[in-house]
Protein backbone atom coordinates (compact mmCIF):
# COMPACT_ATOMS: atom_id res chain seq x y z
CA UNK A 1 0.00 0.00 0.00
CA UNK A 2 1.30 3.51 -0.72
CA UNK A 3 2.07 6.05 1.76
CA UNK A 4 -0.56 8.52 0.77
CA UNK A 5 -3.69 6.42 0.82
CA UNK A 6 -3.23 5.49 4.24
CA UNK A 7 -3.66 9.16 5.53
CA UNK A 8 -6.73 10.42 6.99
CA UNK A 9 -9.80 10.63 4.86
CA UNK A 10 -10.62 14.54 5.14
CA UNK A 11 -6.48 15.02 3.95
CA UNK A 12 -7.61 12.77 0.90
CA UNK A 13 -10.62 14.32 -0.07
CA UNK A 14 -8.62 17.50 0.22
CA UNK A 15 -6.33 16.17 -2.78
CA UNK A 16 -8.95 14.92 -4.56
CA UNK A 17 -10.36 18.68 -4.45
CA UNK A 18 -7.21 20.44 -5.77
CA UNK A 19 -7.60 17.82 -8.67
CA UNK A 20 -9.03 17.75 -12.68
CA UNK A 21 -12.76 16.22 -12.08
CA UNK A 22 -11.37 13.78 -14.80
CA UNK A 23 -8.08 13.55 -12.79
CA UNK A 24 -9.49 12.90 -9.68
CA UNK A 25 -12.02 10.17 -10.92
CA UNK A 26 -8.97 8.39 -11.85
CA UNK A 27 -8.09 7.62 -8.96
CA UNK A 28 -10.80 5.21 -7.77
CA UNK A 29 -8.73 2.31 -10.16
CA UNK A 30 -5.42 2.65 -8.50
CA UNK A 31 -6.27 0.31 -5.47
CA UNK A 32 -9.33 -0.37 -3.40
CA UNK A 33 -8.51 1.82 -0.67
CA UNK A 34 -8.45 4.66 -3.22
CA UNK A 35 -11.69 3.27 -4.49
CA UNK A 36 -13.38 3.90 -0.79
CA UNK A 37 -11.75 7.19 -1.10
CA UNK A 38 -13.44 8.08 -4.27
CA UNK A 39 -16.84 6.63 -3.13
CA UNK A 40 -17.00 8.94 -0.24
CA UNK A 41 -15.47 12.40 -2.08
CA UNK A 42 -18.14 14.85 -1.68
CA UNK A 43 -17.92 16.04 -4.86
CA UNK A 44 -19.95 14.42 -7.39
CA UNK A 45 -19.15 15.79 -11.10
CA UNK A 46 -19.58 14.00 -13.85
CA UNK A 47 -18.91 16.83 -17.14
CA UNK A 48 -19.58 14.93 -20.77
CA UNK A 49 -16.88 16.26 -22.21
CA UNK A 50 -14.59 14.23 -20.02
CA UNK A 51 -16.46 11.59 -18.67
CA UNK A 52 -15.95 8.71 -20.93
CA UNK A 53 -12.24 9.38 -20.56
CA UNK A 54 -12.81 7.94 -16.55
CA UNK A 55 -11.27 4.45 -17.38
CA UNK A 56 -13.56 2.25 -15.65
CA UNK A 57 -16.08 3.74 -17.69
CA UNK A 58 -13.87 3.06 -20.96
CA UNK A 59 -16.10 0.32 -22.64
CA UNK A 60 -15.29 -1.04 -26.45
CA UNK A 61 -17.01 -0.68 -28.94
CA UNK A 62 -17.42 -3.76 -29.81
CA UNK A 63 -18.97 -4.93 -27.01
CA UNK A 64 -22.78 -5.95 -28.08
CA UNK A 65 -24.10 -5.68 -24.58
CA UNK A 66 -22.50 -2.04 -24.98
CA UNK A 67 -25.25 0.19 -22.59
CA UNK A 68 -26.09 3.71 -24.19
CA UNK A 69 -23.99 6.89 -23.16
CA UNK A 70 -26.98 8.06 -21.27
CA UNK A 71 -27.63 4.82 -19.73
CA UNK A 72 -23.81 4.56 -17.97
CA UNK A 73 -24.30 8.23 -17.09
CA UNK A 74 -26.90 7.71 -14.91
CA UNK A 75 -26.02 4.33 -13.59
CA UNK A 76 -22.60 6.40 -12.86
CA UNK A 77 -24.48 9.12 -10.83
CA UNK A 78 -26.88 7.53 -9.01
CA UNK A 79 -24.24 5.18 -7.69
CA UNK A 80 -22.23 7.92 -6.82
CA UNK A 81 -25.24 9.79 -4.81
CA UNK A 82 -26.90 6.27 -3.03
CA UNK A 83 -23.74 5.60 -1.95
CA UNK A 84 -23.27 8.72 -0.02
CA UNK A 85 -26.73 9.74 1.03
CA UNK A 86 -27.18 6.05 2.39
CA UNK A 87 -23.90 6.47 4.35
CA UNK A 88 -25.40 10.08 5.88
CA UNK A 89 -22.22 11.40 3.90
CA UNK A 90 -22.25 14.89 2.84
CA UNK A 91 -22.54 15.93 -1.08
CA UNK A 92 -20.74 19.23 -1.15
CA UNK A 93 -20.91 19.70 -5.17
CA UNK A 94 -23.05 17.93 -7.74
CA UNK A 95 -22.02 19.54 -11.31
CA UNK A 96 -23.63 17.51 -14.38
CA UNK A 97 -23.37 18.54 -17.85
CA UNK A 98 -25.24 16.14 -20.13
CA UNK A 99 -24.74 17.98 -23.46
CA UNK A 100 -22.81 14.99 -25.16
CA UNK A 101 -23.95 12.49 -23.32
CA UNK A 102 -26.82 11.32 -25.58
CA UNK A 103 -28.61 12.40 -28.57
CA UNK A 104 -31.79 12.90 -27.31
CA UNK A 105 -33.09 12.38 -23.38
CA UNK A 106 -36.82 11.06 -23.33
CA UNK A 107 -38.78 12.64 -20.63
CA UNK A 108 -39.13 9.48 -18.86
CA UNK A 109 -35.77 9.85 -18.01
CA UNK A 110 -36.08 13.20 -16.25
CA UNK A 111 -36.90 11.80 -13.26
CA UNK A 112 -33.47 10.64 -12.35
CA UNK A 113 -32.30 13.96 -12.10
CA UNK A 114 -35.37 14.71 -9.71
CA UNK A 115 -34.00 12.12 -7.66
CA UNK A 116 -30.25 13.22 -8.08
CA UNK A 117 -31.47 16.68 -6.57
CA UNK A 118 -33.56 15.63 -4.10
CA UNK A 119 -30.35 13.23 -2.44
CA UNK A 120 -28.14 15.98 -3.03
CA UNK A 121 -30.49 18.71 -1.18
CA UNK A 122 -30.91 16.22 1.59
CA UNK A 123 -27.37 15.68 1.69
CA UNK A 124 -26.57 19.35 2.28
CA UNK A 125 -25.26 20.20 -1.33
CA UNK A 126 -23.36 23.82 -1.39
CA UNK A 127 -22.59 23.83 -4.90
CA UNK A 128 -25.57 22.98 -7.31
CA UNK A 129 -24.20 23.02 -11.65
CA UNK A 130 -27.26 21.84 -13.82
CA UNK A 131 -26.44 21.74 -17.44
CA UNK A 132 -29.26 20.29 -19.73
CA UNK A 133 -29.71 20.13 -23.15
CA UNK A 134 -32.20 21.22 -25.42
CA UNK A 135 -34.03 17.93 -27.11
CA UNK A 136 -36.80 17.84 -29.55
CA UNK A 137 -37.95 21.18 -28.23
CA UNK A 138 -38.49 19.33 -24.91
CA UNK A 139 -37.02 21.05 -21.23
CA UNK A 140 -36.37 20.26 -17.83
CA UNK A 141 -38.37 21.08 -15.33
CA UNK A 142 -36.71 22.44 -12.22
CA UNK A 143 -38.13 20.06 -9.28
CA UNK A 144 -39.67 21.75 -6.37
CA UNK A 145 -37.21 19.28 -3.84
CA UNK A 146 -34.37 21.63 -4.57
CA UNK A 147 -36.07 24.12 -2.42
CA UNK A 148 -35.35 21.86 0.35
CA UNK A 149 -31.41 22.51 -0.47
CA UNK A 150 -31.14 24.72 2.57
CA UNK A 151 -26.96 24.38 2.19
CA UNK A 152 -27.39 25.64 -0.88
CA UNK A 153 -24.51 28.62 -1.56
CA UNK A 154 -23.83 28.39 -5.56
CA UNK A 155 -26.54 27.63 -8.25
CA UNK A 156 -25.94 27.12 -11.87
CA UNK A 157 -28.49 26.30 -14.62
CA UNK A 158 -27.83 26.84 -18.00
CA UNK A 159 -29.75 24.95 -21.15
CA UNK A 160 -32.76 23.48 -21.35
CA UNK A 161 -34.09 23.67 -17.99
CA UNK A 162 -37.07 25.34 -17.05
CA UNK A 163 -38.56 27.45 -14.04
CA UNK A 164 -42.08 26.18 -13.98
CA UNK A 165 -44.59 28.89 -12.53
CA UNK A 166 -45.81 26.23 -9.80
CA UNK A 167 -42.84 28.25 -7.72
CA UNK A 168 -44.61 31.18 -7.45
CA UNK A 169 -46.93 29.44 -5.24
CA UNK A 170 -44.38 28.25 -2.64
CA UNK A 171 -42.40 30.30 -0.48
CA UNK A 172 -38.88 29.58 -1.53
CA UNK A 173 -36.11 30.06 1.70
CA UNK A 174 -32.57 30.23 -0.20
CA UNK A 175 -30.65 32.11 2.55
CA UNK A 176 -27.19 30.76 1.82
CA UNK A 177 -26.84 31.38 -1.59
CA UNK A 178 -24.32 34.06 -2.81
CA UNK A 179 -23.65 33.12 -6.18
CA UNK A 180 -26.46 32.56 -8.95
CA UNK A 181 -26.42 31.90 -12.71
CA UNK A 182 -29.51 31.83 -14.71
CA UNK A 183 -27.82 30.64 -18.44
CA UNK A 184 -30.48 30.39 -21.45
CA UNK A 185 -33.34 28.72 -19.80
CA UNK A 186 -37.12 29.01 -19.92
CA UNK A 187 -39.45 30.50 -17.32
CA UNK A 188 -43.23 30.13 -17.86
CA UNK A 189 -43.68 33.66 -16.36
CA UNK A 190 -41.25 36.11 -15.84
CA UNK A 191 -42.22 36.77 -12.51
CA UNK A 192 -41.23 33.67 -11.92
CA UNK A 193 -37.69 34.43 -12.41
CA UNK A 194 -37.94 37.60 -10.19
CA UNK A 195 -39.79 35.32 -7.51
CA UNK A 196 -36.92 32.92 -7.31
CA UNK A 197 -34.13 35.14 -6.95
CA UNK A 198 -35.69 37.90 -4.05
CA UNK A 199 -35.91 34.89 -2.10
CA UNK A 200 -32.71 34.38 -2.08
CA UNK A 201 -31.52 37.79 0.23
CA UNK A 202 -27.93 37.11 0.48
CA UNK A 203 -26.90 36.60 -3.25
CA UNK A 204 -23.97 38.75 -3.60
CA UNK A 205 -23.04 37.77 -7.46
CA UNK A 206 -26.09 37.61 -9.88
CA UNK A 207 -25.39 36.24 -13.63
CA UNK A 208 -28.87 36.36 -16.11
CA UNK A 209 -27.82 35.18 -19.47
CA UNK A 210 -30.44 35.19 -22.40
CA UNK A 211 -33.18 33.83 -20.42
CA UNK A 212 -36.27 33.00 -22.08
CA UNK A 213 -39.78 33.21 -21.69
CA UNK A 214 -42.69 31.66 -23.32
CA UNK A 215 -46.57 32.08 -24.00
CA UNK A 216 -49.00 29.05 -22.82
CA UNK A 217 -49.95 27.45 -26.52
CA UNK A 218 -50.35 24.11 -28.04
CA UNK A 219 -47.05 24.94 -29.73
CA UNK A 220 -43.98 23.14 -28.13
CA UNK A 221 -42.40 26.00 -26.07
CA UNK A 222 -39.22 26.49 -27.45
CA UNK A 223 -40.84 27.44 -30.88
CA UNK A 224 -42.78 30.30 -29.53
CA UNK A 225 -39.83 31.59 -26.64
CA UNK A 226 -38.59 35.15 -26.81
CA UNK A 227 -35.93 37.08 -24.57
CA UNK A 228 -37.46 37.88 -21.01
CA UNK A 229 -38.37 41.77 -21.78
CA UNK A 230 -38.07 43.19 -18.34
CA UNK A 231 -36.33 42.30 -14.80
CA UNK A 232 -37.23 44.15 -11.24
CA UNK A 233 -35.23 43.34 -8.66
CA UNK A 234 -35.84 44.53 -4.74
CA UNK A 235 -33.61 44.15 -1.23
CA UNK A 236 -30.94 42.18 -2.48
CA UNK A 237 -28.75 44.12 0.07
CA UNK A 238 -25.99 41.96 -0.49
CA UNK A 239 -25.73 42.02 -4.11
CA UNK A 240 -22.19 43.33 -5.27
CA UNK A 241 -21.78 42.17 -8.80
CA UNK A 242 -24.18 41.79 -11.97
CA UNK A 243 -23.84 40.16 -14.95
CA UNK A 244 -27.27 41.25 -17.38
CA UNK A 245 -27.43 40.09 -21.04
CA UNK A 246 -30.48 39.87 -23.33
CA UNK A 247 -33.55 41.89 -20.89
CA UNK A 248 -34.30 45.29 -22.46
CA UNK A 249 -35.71 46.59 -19.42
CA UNK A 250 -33.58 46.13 -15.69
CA UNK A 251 -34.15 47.76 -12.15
CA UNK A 252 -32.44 46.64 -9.17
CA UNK A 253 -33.26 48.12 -6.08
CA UNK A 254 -29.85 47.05 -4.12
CA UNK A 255 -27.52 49.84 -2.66
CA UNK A 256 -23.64 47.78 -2.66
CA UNK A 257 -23.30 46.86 -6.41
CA UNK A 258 -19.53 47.22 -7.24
CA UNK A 259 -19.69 45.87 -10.38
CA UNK A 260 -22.07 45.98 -13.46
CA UNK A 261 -22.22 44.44 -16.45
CA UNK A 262 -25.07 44.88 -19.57
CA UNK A 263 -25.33 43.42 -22.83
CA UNK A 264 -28.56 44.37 -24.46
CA UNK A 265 -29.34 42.49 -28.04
CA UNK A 266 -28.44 43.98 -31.41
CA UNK A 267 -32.07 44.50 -32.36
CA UNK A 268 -33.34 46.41 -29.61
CA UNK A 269 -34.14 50.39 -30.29
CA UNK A 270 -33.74 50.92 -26.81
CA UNK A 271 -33.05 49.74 -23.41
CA UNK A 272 -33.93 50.78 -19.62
CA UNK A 273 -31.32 49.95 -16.76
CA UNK A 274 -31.95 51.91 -13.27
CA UNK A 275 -29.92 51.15 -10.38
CA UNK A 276 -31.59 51.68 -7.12
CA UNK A 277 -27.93 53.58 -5.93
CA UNK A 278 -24.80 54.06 -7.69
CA UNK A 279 -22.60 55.37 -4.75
CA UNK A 280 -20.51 51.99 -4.63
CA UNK A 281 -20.28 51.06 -7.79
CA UNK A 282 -16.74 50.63 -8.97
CA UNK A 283 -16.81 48.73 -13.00
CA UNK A 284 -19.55 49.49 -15.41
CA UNK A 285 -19.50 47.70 -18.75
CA UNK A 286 -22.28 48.21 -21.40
CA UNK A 287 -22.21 46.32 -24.54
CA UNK A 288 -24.85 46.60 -27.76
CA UNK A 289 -26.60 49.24 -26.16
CA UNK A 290 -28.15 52.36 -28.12
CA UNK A 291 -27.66 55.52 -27.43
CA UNK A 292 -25.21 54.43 -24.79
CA UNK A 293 -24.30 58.61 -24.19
CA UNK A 294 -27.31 59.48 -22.86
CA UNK A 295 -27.29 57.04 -20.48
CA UNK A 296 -23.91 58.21 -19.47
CA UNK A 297 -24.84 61.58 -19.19
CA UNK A 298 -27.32 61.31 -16.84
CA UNK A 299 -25.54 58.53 -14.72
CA UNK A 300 -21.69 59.55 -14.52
CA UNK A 301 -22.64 62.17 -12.21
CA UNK A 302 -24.33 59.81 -9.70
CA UNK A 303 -21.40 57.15 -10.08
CA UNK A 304 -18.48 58.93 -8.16
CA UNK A 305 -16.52 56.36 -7.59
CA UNK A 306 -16.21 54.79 -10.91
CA UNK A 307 -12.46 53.44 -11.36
CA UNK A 308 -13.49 51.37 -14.70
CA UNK A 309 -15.69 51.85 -17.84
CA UNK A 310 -15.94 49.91 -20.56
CA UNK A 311 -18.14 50.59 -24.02
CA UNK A 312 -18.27 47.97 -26.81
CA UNK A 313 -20.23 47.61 -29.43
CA UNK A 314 -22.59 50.70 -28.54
CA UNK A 315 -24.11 53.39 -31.04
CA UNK A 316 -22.91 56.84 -29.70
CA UNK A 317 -23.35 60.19 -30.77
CA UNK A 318 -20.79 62.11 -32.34
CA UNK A 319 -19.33 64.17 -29.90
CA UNK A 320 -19.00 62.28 -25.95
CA UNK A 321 -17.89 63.93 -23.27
CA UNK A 322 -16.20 60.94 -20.43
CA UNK A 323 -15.51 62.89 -16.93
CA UNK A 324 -14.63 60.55 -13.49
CA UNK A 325 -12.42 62.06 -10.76
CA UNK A 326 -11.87 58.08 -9.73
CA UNK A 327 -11.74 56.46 -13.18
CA UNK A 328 -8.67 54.66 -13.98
CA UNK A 329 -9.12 52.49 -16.62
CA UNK A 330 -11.33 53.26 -19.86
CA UNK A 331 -12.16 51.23 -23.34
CA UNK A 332 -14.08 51.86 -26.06
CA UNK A 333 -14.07 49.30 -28.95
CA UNK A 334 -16.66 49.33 -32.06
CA UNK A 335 -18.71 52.06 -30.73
CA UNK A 336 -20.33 53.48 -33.74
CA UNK A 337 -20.51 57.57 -35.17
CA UNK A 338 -18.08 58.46 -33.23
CA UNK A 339 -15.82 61.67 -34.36
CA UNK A 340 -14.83 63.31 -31.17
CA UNK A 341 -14.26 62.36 -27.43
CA UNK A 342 -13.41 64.53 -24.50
CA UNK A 343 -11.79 63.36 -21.54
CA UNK A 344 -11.47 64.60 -18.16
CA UNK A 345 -9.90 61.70 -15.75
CA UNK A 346 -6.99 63.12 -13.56
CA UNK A 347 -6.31 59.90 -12.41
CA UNK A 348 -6.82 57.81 -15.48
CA UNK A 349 -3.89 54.83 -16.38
CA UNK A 350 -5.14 53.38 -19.07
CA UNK A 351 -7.13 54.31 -22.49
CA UNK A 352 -8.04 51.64 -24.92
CA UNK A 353 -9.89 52.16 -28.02
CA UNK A 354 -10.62 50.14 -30.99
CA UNK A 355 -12.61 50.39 -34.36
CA UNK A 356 -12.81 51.52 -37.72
CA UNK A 357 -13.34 55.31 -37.09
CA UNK A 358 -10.09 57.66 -36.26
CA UNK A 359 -12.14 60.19 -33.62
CA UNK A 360 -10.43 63.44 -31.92
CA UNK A 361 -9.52 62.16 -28.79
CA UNK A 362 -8.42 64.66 -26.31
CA UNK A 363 -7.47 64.72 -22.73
CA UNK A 364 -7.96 67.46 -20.34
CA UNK A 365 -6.52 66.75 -17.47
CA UNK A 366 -3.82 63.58 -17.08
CA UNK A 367 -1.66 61.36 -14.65
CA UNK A 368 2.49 61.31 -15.42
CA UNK A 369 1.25 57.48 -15.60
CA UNK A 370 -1.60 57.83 -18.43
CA UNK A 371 -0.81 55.12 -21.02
CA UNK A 372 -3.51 55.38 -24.19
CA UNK A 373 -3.34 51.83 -26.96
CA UNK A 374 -5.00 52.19 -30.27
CA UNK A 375 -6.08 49.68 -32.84
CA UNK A 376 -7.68 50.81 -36.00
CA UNK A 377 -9.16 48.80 -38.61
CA UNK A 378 -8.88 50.41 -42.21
CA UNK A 379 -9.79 50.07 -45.47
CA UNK A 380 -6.30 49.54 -47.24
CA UNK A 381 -7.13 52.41 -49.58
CA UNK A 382 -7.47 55.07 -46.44
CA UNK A 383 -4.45 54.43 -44.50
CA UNK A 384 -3.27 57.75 -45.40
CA UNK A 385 -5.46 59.20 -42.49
CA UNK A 386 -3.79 57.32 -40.19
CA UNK A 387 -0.95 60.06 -39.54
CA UNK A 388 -4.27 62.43 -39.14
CA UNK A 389 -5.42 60.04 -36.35
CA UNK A 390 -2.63 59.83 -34.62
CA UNK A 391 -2.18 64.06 -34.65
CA UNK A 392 -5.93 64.19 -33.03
CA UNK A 393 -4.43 62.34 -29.76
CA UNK A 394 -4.00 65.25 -27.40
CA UNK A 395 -1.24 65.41 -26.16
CA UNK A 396 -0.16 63.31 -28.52
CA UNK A 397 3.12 61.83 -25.80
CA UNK A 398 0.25 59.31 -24.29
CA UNK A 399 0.36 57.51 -27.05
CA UNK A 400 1.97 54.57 -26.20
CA UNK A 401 1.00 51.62 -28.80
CA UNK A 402 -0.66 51.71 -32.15
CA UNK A 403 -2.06 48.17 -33.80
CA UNK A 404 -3.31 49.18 -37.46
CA UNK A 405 -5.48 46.33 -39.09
CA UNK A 406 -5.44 46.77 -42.71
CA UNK A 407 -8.32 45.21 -44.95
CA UNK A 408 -8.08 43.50 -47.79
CA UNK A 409 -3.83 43.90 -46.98
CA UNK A 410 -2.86 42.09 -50.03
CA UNK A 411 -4.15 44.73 -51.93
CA UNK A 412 -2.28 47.81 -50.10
CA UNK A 413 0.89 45.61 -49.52
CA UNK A 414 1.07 45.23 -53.88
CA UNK A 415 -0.30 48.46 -53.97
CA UNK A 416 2.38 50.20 -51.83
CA UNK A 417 5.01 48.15 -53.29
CA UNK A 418 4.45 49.19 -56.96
CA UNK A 419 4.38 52.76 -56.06
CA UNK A 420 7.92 52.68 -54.27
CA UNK A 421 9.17 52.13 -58.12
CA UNK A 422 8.07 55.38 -58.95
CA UNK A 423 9.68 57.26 -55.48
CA UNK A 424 7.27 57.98 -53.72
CA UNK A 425 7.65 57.20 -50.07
CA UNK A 426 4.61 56.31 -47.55
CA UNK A 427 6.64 56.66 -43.98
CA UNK A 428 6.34 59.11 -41.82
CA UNK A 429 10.25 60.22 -41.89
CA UNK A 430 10.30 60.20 -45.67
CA UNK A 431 13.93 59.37 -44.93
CA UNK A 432 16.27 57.57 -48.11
CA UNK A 433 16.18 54.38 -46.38
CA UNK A 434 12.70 53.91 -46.90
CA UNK A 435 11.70 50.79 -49.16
């Protein structure tokens, strides 16, 4: 016997923990007391993408009593669970991602991950990762046993798994959970969404991601979902960071936010997002949003201590004016129409901006430690306004790095190249040892 399996089982499950999930199942074929070891690790994870690589799950093809991925998947997992809910073990993490694991998942099968949940919440499960995937249109629904996960600290869904509106009628008691991710799935009402997460007071990181809703039709609901249009969010006191992508109208009523994120959807005209305080938040990043200068204008002025702000991918008006006594770090990349930009940011380190327009950038006031990068992506036959562009920096000494994507650079590279034949000279010092 080696030296290592004979320590004591809380060391061992502490290796096992710093370990792959692919790595660690590994383990359980190197001897039987590394098998017992295995069987009573707390964390149960069993990802597609590497679980057939487990070696005592490594079965050959050729075998004609060969079981179905799905079918060694769940005789995997629910082994894994009995063995430690029977033993009054805890289950600290139960992450399952069945996107490869079979081509299609009748619904008759849905009940074993009921049952996986409900010996997981029993068995005082901290981290909860559900991915499902999306077959014949069908989803998931979310079992009302996970309320009893009162242990609960970290929950994940993401994929075809849906909120059914039977939780509004129960009164849902998730006080440990601080970190909650909401990844493409369906609600039947959007309240329902809103329901679920006030009821849990102490989240302090919030991720919504495309979420879905659907109206009640004979049509299978994935055919007739759309993007959940609207989000309202009250007393999450706790709440420091959130992650918003795909709702076109967001208020959260929570006063310790630190940092924000928004993505709103390339076809919206619009888009509301109301904070119920901005006096702590620190990061700010708003991507595909319209009209994104407005918004700043009337916010900036509320968000005083605002160290980082990042645009991408937002429609601005010509002229934008960027002010923050705190802000350290700025980036703009593919913002539309834009010609001219102001900025007043004593202590500002760091200016980033990327895109196909060359905009006036000035600075008003700067730090001895301002560094400013630029990429620019032109059209091969304008990069003679690129020496323009770089005489709108002001002062032009920030400057520090320049990246110039050229399109279509075969045809400037030949072009460039046949005109040095007839001595004429593209650089900048026009000096003889050009070409």
């Amino acid at each position: 016997m080696d030296r290592i399996s004979i320590l004591p089982k809380t060391i061992l499950h502490d290796i096992l923990g710093r370990l792959p999930d692919k790595d660690a199942a590994k383990t359980s074929v190197l001897s039987k007391s590394w098998s017992e070891t295995w069987f009573s690790f707390p964390i149960v994870a069993a990802l597609s993408k590497d679980f057939f690589y487990i070696p005592e799950l490594s079965l050959s093809s050729e075998d004609p009593l060969l079981l179905s991925e799905l079918d060694i998947f769940i005789e995997y997992v629910s082994k894994r669970l009995r063995r430690l809910h029977d033993q009054g073990l805890a289950v600290k993490e139960l992450k399952l991602d069945m996107e490869d694991v079979c081509d299609s998942m009748p619904v008759s099968q849905s009940h074993h991950i009921d049952k996986w949940i409900q010996m997981a919440s029993e068995s005082g499960v901290e981290v909860l990762q559900l991915h499902v995937p999306i077959i014949n249109d069908q989803f998931y629904n979310l079992p009302l046993c996970l309320a009893e996960a009162k242990s609960l600290t970290k929950l994940v869904l993401s994929g075809g798994i849906r909120l059914d509106p039977v939780f509004l009628n129960h009164s849902l008691k998730f006080f440990s959970v601080r970190t909650l991710l909401f990844h493409f799935i369906l609600v039947g009402d959007e309240r329902v969404m809103e329901h679920f997460i006030s009821h849990c007071p102490l989240v302090e990181n919030l991720t919504l991601i495309h979420c879905l809703g659907y109206k009640p039709s004979s049509v299978p609901p994935g055919s007739r979902a759309y993007l959940v249009k609207s989000l309202s969010l009250h007393g999450l006191q706790k709440l420091k960071q959130v992650d918003v992508q795909g709702i076109g109208e967001v208020y959260i009523d929570a006063q310790n936010i630190e940092n924000l994120s928004y993505h709103g959807t390339i076809v919206d005209a619009s888009f509301k997002l109301n904070l119920g305080s901005y006096k702590n938040l620190r990061r700010l990043s708003l991507c595909f949003v319209r009209r994104a200068d407005m918004w700043l204008h009337e916010r900036l002025p509320k968000i005083p201590f605002l160290e980082s702000l990042m645009l991408k991918d937002c429609s601005l008006c010509e002229r934008i004016n960027i002010s923050g006594s705190q802000l350290k770090f700025l980036e703009l990349t593919n913002c539309s129409n834009l010609k001219e930009i102001n900025i007043d940011a004593p202590n500002l380190l760091s200016c980033e901006y990327s895109g196909k327009d060359e905009p006036i950038i000035s600075f008003r006031r700067i730090s001895n430690q301002l560094e400013v990068n630029a990429r620019i992506l032109m059209n091969h036959q304008d990069v003679d306004r690129l020496r323009q562009f770089i005489q709108n920096i002001k002062p032009q000494e920030v400057l520090t790095s320049l990246s110039l994507f050229v399109i279509h650079q075969h045809s400037y590279f030949y072009e460039m190249l046949m005109g040095s034949k007839k001595g004429e000279c593209y650089c900048f010092s026009r000096g003889p040892e050009c070409w």
